[in-house]
PDB file of N, CA and C in Angstrom:
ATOM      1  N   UNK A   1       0.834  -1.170   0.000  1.00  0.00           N
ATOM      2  CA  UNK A   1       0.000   0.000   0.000  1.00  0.00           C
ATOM      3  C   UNK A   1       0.887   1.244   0.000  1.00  0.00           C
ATOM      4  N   UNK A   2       0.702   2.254  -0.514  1.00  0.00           N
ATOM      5  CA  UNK A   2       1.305   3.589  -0.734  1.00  0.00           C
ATOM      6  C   UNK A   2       0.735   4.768   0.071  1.00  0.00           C
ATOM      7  N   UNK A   3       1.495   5.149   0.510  1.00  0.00           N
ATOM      8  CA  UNK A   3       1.120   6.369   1.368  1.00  0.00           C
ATOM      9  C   UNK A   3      -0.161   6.975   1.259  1.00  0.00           C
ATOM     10  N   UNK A   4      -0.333   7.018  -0.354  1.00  0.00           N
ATOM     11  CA  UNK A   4      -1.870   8.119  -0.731  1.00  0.00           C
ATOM     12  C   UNK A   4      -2.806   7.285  -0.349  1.00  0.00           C
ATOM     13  N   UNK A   5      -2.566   5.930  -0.306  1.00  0.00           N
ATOM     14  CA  UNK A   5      -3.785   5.244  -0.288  1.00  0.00           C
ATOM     15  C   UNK A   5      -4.113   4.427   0.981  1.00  0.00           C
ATOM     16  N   UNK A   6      -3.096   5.150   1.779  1.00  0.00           N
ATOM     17  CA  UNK A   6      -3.294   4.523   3.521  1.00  0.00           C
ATOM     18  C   UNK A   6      -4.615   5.409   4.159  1.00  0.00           C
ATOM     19  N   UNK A   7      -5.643   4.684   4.589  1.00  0.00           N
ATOM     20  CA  UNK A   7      -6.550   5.257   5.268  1.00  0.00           C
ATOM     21  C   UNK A   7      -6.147   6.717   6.347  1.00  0.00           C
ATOM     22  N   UNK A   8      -7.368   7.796   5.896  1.00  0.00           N
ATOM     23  CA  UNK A   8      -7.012   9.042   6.832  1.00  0.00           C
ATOM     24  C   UNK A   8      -7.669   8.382   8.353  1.00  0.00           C
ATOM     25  N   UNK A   9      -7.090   8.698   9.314  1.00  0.00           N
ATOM     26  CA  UNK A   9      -7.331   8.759  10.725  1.00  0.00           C
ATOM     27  C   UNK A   9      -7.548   9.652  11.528  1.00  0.00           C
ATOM     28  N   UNK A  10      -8.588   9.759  12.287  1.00  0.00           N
ATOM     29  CA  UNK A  10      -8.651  10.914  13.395  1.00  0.00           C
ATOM     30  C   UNK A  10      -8.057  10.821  14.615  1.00  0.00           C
ATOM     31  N   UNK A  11      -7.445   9.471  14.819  1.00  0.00           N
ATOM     32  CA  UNK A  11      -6.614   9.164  16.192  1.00  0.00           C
ATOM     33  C   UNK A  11      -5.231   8.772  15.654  1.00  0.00           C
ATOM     34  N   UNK A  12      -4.312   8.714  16.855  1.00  0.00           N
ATOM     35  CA  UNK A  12      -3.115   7.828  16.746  1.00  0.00           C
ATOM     36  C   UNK A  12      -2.870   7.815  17.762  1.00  0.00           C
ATOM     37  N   UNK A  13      -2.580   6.186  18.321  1.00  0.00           N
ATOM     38  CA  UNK A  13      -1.921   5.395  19.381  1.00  0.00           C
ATOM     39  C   UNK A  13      -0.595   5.041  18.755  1.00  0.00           C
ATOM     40  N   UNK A  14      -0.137   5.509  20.457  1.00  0.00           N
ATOM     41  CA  UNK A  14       1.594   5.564  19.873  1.00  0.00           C
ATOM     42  C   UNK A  14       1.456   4.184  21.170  1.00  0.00           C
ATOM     43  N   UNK A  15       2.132   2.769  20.368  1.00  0.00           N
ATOM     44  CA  UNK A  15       2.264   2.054  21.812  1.00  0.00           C
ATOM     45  C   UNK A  15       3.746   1.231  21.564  1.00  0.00           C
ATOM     46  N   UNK A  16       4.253   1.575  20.786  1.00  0.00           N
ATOM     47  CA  UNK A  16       6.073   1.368  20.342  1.00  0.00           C
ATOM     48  C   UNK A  16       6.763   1.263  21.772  1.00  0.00           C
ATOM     49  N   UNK A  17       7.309   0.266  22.179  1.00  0.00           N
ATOM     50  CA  UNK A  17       8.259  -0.117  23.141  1.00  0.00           C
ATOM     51  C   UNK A  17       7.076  -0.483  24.200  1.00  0.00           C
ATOM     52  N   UNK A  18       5.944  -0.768  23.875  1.00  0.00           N
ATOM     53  CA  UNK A  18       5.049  -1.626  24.841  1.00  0.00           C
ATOM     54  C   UNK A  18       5.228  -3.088  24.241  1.00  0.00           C
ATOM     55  N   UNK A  19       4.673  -4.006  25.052  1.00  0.00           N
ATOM     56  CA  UNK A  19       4.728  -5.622  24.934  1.00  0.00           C
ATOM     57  C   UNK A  19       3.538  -6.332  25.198  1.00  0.00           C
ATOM     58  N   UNK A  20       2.775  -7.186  24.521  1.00  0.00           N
ATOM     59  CA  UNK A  20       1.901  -7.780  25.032  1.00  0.00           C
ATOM     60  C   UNK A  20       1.790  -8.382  26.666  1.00  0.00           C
ATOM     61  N   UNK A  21       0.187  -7.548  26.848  1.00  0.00           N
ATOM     62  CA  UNK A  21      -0.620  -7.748  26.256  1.00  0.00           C
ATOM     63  C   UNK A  21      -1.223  -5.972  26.062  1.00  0.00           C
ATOM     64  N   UNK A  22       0.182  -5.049  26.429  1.00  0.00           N
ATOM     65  CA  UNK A  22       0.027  -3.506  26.676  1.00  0.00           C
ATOM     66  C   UNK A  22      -1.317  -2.597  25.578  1.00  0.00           C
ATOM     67  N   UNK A  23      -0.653  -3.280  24.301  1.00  0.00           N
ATOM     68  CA  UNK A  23      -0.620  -2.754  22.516  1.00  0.00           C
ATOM     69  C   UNK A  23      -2.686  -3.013  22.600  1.00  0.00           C
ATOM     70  N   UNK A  24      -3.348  -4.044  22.834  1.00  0.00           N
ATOM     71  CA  UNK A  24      -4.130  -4.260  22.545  1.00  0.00           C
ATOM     72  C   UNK A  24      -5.222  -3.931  24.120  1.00  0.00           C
ATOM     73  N   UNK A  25      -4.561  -3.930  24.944  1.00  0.00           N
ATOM     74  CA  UNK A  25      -5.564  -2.998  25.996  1.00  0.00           C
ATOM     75  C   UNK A  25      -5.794  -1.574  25.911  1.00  0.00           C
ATOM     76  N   UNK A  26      -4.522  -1.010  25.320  1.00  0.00           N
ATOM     77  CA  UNK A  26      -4.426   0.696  25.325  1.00  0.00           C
ATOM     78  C   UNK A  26      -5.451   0.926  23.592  1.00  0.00           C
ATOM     79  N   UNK A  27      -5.694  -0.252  22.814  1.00  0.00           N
ATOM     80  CA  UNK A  27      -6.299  -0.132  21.516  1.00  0.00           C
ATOM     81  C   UNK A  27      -7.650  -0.156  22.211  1.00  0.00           C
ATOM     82  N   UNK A  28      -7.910  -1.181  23.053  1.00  0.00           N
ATOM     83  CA  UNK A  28      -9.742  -1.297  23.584  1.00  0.00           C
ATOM     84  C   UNK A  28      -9.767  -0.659  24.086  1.00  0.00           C
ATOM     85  N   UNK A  29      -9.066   0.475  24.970  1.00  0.00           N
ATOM     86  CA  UNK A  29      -9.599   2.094  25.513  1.00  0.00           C
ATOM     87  C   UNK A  29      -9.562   2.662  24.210  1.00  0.00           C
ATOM     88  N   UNK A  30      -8.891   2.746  23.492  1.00  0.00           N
ATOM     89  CA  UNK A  30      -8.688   3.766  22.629  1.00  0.00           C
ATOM     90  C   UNK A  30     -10.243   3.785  21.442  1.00  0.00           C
ATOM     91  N   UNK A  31     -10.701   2.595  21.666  1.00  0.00           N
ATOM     92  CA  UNK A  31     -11.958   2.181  20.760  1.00  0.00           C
ATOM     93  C   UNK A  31     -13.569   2.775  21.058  1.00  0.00           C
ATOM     94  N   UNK A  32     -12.892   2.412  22.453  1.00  0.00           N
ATOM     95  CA  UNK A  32     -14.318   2.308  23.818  1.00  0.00           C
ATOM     96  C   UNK A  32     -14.406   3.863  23.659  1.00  0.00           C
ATOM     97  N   UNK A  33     -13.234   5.067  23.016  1.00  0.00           N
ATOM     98  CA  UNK A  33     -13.721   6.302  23.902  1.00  0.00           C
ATOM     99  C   UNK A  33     -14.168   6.910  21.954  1.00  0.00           C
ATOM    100  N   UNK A  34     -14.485   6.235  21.078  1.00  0.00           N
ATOM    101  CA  UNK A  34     -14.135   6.773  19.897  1.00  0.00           C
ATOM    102  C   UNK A  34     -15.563   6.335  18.939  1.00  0.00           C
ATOM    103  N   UNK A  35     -16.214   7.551  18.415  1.00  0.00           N
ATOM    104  CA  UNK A  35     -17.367   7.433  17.735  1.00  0.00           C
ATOM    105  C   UNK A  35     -17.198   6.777  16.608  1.00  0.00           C
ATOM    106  N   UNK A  36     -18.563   5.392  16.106  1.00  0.00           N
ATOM    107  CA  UNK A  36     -18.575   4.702  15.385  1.00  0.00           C
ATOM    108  C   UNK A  36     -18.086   5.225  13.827  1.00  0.00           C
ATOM    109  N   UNK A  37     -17.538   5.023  13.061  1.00  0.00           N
ATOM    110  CA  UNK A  37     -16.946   5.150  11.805  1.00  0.00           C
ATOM    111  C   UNK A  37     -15.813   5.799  11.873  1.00  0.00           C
ATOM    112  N   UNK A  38     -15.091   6.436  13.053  1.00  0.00           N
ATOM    113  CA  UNK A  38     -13.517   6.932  13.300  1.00  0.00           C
ATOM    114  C   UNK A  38     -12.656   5.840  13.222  1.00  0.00           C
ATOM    115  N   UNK A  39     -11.425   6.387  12.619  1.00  0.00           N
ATOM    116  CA  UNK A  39     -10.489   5.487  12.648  1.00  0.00           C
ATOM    117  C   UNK A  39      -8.718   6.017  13.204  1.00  0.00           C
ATOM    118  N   UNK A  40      -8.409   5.039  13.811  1.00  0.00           N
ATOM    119  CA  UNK A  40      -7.241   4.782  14.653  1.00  0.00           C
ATOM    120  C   UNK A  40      -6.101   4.518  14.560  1.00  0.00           C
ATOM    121  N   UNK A  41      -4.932   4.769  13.958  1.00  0.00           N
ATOM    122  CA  UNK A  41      -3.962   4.543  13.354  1.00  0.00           C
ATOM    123  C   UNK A  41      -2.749   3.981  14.130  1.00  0.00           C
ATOM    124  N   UNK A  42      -2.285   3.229  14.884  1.00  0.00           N
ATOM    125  CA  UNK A  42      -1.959   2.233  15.667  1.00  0.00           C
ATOM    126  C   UNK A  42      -0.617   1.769  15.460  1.00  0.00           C
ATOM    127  N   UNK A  43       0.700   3.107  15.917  1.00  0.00           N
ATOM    128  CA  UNK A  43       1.818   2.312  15.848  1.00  0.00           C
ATOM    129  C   UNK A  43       2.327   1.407  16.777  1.00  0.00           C
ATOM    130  N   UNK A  44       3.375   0.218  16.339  1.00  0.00           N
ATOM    131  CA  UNK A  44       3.525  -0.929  17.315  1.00  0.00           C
ATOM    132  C   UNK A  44       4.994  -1.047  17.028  1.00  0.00           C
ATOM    133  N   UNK A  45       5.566  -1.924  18.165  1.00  0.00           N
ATOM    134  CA  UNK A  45       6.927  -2.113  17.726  1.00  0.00           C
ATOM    135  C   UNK A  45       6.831  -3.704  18.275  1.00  0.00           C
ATOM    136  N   UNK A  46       5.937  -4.110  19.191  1.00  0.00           N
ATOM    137  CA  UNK A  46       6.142  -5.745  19.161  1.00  0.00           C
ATOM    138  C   UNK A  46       5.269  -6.708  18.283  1.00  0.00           C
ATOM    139  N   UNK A  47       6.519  -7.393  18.141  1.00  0.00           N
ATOM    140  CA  UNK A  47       5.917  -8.685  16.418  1.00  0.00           C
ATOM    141  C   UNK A  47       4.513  -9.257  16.841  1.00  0.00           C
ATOM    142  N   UNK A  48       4.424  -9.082  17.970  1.00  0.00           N
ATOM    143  CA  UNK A  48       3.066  -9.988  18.444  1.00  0.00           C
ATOM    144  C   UNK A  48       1.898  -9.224  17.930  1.00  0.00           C
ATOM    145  N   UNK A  49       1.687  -7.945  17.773  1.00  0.00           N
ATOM    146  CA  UNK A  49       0.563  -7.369  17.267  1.00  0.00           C
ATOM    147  C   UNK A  49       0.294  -8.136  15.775  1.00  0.00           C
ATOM    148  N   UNK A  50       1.005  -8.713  14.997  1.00  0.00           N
ATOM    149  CA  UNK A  50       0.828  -8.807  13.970  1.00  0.00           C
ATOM    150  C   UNK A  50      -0.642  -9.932  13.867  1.00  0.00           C
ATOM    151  N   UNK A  51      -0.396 -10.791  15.330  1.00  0.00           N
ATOM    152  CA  UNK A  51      -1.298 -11.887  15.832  1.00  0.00           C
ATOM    153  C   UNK A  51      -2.816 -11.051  16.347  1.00  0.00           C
ATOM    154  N   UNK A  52      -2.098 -10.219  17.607  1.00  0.00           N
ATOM    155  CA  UNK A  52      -3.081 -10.165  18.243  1.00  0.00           C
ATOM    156  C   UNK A  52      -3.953  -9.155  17.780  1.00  0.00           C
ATOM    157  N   UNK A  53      -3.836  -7.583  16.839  1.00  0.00           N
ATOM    158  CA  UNK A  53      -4.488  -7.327  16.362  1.00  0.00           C
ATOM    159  C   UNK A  53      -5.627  -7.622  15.867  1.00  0.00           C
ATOM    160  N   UNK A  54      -4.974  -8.059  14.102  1.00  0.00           N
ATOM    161  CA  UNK A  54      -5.905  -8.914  13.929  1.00  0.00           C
ATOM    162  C   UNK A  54      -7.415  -9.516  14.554  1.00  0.00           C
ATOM    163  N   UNK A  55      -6.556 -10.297  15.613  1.00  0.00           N
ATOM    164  CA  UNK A  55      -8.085 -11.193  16.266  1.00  0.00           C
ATOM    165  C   UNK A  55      -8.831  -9.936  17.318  1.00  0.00           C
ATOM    166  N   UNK A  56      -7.978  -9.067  17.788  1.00  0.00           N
ATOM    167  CA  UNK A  56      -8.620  -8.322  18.446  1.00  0.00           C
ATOM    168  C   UNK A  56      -9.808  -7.671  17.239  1.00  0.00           C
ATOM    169  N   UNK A  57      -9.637  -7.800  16.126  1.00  0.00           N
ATOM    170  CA  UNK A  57     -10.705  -6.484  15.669  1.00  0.00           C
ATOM    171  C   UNK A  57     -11.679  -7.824  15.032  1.00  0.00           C
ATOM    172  N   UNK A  58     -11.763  -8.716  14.733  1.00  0.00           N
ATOM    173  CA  UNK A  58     -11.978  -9.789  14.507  1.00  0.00           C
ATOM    174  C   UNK A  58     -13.223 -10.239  15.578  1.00  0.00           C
ATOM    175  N   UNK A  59     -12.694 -10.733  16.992  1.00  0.00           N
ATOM    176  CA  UNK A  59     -13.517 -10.730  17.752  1.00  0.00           C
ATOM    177  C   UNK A  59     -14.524  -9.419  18.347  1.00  0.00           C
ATOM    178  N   UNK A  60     -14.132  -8.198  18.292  1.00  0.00           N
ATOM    179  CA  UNK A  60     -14.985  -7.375  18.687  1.00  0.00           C
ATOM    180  C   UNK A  60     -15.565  -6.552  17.476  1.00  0.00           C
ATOM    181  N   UNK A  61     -15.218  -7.371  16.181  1.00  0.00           N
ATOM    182  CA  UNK A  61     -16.287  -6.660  15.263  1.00  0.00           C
ATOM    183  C   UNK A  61     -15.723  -5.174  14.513  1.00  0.00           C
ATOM    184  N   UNK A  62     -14.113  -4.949  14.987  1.00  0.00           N
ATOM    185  CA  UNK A  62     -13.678  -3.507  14.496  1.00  0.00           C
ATOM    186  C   UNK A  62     -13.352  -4.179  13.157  1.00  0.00           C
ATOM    187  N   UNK A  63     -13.101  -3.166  12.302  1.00  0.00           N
ATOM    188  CA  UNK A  63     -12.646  -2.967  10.717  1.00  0.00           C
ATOM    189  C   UNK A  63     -11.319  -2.876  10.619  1.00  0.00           C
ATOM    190  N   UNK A  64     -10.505  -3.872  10.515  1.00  0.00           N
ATOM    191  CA  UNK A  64      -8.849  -3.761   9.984  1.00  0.00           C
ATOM    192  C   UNK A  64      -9.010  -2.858   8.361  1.00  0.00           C
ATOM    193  N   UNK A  65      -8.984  -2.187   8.577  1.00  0.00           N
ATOM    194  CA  UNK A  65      -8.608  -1.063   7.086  1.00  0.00           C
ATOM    195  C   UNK A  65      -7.542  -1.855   6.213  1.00  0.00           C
ATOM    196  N   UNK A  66      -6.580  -1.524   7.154  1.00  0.00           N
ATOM    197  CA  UNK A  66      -5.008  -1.801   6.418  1.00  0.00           C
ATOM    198  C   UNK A  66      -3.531  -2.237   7.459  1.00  0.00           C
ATOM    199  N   UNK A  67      -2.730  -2.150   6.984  1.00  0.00           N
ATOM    200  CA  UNK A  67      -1.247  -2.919   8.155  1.00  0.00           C
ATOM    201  C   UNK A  67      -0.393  -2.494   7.046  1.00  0.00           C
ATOM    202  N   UNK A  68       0.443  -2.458   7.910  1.00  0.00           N
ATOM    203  CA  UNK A  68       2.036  -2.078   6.879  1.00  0.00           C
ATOM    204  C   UNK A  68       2.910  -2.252   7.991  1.00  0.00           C
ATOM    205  N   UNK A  69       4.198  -2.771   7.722  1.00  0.00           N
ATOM    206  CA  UNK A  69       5.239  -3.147   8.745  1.00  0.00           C
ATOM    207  C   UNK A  69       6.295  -2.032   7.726  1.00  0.00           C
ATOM    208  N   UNK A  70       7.437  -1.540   8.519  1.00  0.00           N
ATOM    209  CA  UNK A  70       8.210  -0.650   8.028  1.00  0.00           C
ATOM    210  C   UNK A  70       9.437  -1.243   9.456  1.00  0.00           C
ATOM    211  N   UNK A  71      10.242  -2.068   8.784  1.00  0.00           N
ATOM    212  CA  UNK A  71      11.794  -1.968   9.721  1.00  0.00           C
ATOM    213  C   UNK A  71      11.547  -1.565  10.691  1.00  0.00           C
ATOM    214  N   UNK A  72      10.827  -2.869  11.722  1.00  0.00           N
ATOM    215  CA  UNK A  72      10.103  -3.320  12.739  1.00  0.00           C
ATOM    216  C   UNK A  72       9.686  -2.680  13.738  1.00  0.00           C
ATOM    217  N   UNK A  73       9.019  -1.906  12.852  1.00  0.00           N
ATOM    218  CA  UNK A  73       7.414  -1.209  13.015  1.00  0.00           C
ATOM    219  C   UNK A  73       5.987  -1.474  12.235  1.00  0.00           C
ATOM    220  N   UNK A  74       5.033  -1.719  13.131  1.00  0.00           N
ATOM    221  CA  UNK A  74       3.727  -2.149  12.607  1.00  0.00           C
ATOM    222  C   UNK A  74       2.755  -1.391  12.948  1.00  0.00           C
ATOM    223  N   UNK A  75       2.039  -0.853  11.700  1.00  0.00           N
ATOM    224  CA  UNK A  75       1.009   0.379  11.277  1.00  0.00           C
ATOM    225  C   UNK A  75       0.100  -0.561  11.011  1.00  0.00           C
ATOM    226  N   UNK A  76      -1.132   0.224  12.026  1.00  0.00           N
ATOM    227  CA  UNK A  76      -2.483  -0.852  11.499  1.00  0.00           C
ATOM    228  C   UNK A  76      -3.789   0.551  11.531  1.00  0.00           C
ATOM    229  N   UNK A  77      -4.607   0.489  10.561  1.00  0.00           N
ATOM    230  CA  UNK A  77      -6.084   1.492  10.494  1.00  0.00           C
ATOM    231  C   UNK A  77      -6.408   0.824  10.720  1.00  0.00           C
ATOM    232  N   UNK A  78      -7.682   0.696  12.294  1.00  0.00           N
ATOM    233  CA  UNK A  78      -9.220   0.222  12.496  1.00  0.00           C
ATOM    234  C   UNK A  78      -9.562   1.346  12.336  1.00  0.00           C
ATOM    235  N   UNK A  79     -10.957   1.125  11.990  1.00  0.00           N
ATOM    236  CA  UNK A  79     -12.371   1.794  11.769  1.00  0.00           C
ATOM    237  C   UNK A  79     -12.849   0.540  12.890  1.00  0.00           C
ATOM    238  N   UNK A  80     -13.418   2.200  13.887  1.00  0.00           N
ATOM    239  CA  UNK A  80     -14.831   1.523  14.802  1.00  0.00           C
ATOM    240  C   UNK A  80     -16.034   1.323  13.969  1.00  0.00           C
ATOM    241  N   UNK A  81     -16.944  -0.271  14.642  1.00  0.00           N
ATOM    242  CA  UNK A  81     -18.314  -0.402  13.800  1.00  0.00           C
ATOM    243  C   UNK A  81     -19.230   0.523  14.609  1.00  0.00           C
TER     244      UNK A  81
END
């Protein structure tokens, strides 16, 4: 995916040098406080998000937009439902 075509966001969670299970609790506040169709732009620095994401938006029904890893860093857009 290319820059132009990475989803716009009205948030960003910075959770780089956190560790599971940090990345995906500070994402379910970050969800819980955020009106339906906003989206969240979600930098990470542990490999495990690549897992737990995912199922996190999976099981609670959020919208994975997009992901991009950049020299181990991981960018993810949810859209709240």
């Amino acid at each position: 995916m290319t820059a132009s075509s990475l989803p716009d966001a009205e948030h960003q969670l910075d959770t780089r040098g956190l560790y599971c299970p940090e990345p995906v609790m500070m994402l379910h506040n970050q969800i819980r406080d955020m009106s339906p169709g906003e989206v969240v732009h979600v930098l990470a620095s542990d490999p495990a998000t690549e897992r737990d994401i995912p199922k996190f938006c999976n099981f609670l029904k959020q919208s994975l937009l997009a992901s991009e890893t950049t020299e181990q860093e991981f960018h993810y857009w949810i859209k709240k439902s």
